[in-house]
Protein backbone atom coordinates (compact mmCIF):
# COMPACT_ATOMS: atom_id res chain seq x y z
CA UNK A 1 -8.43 16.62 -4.60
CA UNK A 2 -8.28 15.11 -8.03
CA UNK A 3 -7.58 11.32 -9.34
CA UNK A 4 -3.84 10.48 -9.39
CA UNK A 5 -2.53 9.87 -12.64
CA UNK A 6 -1.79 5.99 -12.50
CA UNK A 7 0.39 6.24 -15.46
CA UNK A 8 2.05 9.10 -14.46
CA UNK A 9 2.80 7.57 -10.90
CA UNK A 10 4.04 4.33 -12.45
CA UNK A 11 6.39 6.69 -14.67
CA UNK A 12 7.78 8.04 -11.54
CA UNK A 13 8.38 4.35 -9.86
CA UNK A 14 11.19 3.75 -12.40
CA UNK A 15 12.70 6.22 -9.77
CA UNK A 16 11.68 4.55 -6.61
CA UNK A 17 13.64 2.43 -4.39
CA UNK A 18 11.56 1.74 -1.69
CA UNK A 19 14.68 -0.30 0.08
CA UNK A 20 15.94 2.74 0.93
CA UNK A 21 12.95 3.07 3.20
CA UNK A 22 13.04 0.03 4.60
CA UNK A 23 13.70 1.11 8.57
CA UNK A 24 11.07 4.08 8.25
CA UNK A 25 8.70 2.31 6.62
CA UNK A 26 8.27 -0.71 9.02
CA UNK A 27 8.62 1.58 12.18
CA UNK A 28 6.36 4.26 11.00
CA UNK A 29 4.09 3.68 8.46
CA UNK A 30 0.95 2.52 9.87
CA UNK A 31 -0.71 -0.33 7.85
CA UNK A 32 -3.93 -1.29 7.10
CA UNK A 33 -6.38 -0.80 10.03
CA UNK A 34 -8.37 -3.41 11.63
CA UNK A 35 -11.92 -1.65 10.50
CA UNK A 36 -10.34 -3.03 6.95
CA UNK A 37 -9.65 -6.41 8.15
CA UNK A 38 -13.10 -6.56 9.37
CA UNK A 39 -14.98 -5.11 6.78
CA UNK A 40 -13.75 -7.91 4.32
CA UNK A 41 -13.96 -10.87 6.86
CA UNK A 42 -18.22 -9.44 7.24
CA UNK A 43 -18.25 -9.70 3.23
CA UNK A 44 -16.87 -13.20 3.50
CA UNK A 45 -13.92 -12.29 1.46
CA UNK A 46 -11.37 -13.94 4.18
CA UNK A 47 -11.56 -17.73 4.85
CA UNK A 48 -9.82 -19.36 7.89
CA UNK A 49 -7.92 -22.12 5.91
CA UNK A 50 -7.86 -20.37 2.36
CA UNK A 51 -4.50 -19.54 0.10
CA UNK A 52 -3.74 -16.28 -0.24
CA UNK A 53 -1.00 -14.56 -2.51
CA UNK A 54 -0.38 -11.44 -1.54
CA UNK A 55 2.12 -9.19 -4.07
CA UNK A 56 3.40 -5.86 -3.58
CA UNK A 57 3.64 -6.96 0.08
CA UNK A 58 6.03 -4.78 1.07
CA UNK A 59 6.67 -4.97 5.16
CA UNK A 60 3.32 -7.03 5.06
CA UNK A 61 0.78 -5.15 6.56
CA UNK A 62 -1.99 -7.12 4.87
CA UNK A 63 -0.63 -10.31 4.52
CA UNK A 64 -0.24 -10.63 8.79
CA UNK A 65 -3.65 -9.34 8.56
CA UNK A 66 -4.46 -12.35 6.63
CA UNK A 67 -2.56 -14.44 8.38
CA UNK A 68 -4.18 -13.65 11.86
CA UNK A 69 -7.29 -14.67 10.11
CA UNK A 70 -6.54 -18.16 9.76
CA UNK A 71 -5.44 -17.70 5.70
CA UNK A 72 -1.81 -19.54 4.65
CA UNK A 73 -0.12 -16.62 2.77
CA UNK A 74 2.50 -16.13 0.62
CA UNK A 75 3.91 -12.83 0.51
CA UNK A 76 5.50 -11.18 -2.95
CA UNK A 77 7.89 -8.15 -3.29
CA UNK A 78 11.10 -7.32 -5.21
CA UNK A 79 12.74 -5.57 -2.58
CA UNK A 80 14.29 -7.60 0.00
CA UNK A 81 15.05 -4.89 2.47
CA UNK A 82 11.42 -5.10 2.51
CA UNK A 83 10.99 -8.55 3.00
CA UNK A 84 13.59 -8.68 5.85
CA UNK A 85 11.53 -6.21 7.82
CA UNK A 86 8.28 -7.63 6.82
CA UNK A 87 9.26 -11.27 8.10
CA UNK A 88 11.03 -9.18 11.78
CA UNK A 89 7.51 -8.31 12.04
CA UNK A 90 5.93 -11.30 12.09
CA UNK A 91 8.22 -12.65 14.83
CA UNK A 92 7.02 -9.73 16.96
CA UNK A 93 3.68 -10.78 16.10
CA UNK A 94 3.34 -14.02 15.98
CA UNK A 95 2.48 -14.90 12.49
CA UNK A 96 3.44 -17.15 9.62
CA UNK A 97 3.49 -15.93 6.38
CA UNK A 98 6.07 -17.44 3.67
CA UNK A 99 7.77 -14.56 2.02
CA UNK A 100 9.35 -14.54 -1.47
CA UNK A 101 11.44 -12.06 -3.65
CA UNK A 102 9.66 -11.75 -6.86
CA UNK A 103 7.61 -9.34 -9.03
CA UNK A 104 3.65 -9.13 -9.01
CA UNK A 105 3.71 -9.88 -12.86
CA UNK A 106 5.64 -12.81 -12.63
CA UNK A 107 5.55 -14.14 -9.16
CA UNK A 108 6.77 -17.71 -9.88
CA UNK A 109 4.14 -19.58 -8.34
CA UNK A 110 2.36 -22.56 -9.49
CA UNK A 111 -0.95 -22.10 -12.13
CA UNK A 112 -4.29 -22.48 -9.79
CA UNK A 113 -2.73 -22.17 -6.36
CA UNK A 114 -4.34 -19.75 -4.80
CA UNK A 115 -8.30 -18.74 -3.55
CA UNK A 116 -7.29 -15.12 -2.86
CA UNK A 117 -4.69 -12.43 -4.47
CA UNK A 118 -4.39 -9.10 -2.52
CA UNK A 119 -2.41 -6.01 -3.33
CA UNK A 120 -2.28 -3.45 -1.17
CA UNK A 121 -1.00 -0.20 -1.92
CA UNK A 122 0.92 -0.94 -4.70
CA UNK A 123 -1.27 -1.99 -7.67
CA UNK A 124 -0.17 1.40 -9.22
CA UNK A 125 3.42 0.45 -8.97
CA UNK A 126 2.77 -2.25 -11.42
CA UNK A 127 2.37 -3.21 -14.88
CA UNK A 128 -1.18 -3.53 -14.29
CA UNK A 129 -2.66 -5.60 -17.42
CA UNK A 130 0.15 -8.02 -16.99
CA UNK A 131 -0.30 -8.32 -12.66
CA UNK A 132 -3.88 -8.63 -13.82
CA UNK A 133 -3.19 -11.41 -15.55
CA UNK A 134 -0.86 -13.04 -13.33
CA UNK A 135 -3.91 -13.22 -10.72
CA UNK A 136 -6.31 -14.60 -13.08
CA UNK A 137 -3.71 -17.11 -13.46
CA UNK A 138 -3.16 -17.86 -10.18
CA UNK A 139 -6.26 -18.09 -8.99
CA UNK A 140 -8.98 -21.13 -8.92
CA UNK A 141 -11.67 -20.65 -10.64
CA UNK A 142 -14.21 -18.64 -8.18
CA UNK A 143 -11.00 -17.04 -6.66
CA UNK A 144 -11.13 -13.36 -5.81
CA UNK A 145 -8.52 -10.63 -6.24
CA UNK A 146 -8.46 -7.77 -4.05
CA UNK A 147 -7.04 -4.57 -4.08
CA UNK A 148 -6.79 -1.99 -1.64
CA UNK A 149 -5.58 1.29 -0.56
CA UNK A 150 -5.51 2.83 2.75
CA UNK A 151 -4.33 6.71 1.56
CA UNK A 152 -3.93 10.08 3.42
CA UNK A 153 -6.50 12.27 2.02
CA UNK A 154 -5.50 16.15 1.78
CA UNK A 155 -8.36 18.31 3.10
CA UNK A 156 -7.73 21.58 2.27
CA UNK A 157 -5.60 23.52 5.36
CA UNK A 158 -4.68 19.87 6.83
CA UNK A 159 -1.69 18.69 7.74
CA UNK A 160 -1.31 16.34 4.72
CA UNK A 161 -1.96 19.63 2.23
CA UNK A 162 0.91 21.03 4.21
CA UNK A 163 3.06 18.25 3.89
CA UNK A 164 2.06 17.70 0.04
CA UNK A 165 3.29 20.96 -1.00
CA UNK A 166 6.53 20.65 1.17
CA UNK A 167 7.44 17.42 -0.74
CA UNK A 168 6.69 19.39 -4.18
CA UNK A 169 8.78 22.12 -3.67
CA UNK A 170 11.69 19.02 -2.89
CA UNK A 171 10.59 16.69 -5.15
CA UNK A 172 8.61 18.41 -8.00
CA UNK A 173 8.74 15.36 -10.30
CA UNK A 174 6.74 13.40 -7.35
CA UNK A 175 3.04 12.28 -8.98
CA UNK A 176 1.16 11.41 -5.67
CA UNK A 177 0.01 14.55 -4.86
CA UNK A 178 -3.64 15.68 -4.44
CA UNK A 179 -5.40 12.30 -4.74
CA UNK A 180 -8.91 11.13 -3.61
CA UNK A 181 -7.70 8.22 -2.44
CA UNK A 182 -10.03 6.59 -5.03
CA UNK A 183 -8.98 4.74 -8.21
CA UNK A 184 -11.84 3.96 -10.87
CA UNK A 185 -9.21 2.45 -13.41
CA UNK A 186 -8.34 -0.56 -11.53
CA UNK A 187 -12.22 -1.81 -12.14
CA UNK A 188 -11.09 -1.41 -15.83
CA UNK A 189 -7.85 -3.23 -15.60
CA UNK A 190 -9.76 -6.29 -13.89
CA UNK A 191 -12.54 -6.43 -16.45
CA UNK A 192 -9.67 -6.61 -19.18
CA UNK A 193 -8.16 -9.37 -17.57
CA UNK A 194 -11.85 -11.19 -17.50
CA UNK A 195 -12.66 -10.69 -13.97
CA UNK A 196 -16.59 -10.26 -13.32
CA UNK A 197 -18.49 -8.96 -10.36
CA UNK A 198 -16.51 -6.24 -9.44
CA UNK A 199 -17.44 -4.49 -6.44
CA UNK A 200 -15.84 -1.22 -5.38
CA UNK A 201 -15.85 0.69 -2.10
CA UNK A 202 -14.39 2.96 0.85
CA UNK A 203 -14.50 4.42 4.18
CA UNK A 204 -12.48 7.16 5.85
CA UNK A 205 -10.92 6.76 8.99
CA UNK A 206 -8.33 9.26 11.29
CA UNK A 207 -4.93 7.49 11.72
CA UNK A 208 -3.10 9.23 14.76
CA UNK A 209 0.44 9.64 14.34
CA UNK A 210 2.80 11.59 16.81
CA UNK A 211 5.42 13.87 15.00
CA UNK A 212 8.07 11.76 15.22
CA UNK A 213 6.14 9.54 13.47
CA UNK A 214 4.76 11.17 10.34
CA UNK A 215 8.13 12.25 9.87
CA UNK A 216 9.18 8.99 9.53
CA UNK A 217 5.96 8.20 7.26
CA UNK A 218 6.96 10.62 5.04
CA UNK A 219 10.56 9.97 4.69
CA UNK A 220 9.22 6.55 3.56
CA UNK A 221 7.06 7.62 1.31
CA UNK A 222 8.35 7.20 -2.52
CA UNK A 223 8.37 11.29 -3.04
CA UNK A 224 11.28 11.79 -0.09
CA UNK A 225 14.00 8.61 1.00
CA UNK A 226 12.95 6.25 -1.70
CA UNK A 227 13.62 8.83 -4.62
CA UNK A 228 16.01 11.58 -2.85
CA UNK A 229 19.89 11.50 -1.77
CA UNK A 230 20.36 11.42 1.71
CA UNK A 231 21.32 15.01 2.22
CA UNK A 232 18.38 15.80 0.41
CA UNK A 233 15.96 13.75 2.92
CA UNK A 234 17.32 15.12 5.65
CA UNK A 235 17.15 18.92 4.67
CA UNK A 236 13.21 18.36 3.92
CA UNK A 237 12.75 16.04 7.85
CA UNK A 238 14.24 19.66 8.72
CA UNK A 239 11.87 21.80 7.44
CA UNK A 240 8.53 19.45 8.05
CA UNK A 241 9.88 19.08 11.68
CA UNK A 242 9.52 22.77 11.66
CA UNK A 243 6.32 23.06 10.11
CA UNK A 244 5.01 20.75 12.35
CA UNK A 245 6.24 22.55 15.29
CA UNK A 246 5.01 25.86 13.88
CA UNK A 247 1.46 25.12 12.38
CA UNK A 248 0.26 21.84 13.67
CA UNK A 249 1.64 21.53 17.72
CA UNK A 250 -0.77 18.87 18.84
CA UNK A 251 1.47 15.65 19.13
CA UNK A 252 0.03 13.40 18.76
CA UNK A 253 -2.20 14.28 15.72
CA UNK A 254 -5.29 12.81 13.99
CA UNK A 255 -3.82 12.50 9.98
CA UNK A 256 -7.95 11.92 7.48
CA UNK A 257 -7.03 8.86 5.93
CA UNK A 258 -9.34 6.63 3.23
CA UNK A 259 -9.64 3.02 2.78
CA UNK A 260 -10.80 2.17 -0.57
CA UNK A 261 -10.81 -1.41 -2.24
CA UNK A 262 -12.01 -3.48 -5.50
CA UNK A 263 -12.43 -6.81 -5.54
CA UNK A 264 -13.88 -9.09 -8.35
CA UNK A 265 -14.01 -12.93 -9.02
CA UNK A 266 -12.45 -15.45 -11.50
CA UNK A 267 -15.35 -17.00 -13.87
């Protein structure tokens, strides 16, 4: 395991359309999981009654999080395929968040508006300095920004090595391969933007996820449906179905995952 090339990966999102994902990735991809929720609600980071922005939303895995913590959230992505499924989900849950199409440098909102910004997931997608600044802009002053990452981790023989390599030899031009699920360079772009006490850290966790299921996580991952044709996609859900089958039969599976997160403060 090595640390992803941010640069490189952002490169590579010029290619991504993650609205072509937008069935697989609400049905299968499993979001943040509660341990995360309740790590940052025993730092004190979540406040029943606080604003929240949360950008890069994406089918809003932490902004219902936030949401069924008492928090008023609004939600920011540029896909609306996205969005759709995002707000479906919160029906089926229960929540209220207030979702908007925008981009995480430019969001739209109003200077000073909100006491928390959270990205999850996506922070790499962006163009960091300027998102950076787009917190620090709308945040009060003693506002936080968070940003997290709940990523597979591939341990050498696992099933995630496995399915690494398989999306290489499809998708050789994908960049996410091989990471630690850590990401030291987002504590640099927050001090940039003037953030101070930064605080970094992680966990690992096992996410279980039957075959049917990964398989759907991984065509809606941006290395397979949100970069590939369609006859493409389904020629590699062939051949992981297979490997699956062949190498890894328990169904469902345990998949080593790692939540990692850095959060700092406006002066």
């Amino acid at each position: 395991m090595s640390e992803i090339d941010p640069e490189a990966l952002r490169r590579f999102g010029d290619h991504v359309d993650f609205g072509k994902t937008a069935d697989d990735y609400a049905t299968h991809r499993a979001g943040f999981p509660p341990e995360f929720f309740e790590a940052m609600e025993a730092r004190g980071f979540l406040l029943k009654g606080q604003s929240a922005v949360d950008i890069g939303t994406g089918t809003g895995t932490i902004a219902r999080g936030l949401a069924r913590r008492g928090l008023r959230v609004t939600a920011i992505d540029p896909a609306k395929d996205l969005l759709a499924e995002a707000a479906r989900l919160d029906l089926e849950t229960g929540v209220k968040v207030t979702y908007r199409p925008g981009a995480a440098e430019d969001t739209g909102l109003q200077d000073l508006s909100a006491d928390l910004v959270t990205a999850g997931q996506c922070w790499h997608w962006f163009d960091r300095p300027r998102a950076a600044q787009e917190a620090m802009r709308l945040l009060v002053p003693g506002g936080r920004i968070l940003i997290a990452h709940f990523d597979w981790v591939p341990l050498t023989g696992s099933l995630v090595a496995a399915t690494e390599a398989l999306i290489l030899r499809h998708n050789p031009e994908w960049a996410g391969a091989r990471g630690s699920g850590l990401y030291p360079a987002w504590l640099g772009d927050l001090s940039d933007a003037g953030f101070g006490c930064i605080e970094t850290a992680s966990f690992d966790v096992l996410q279980s996820y039957s075959h049917i299921a990964w398989r759907g996580r991984i065509r809606a991952s941006a290395g397979i449906a949100a970069s590939l044709p369609a006859d493409a996609v389904a020629e590699f859900d062939a051949e992981l179905a297979a490997l699956l089958e062949c190498y890894f039969p328990d169904d469902p599976t345990e998949v080593p995952h790692r939540v990692w997160w850095v959060t700092a403060l406006k002066a």
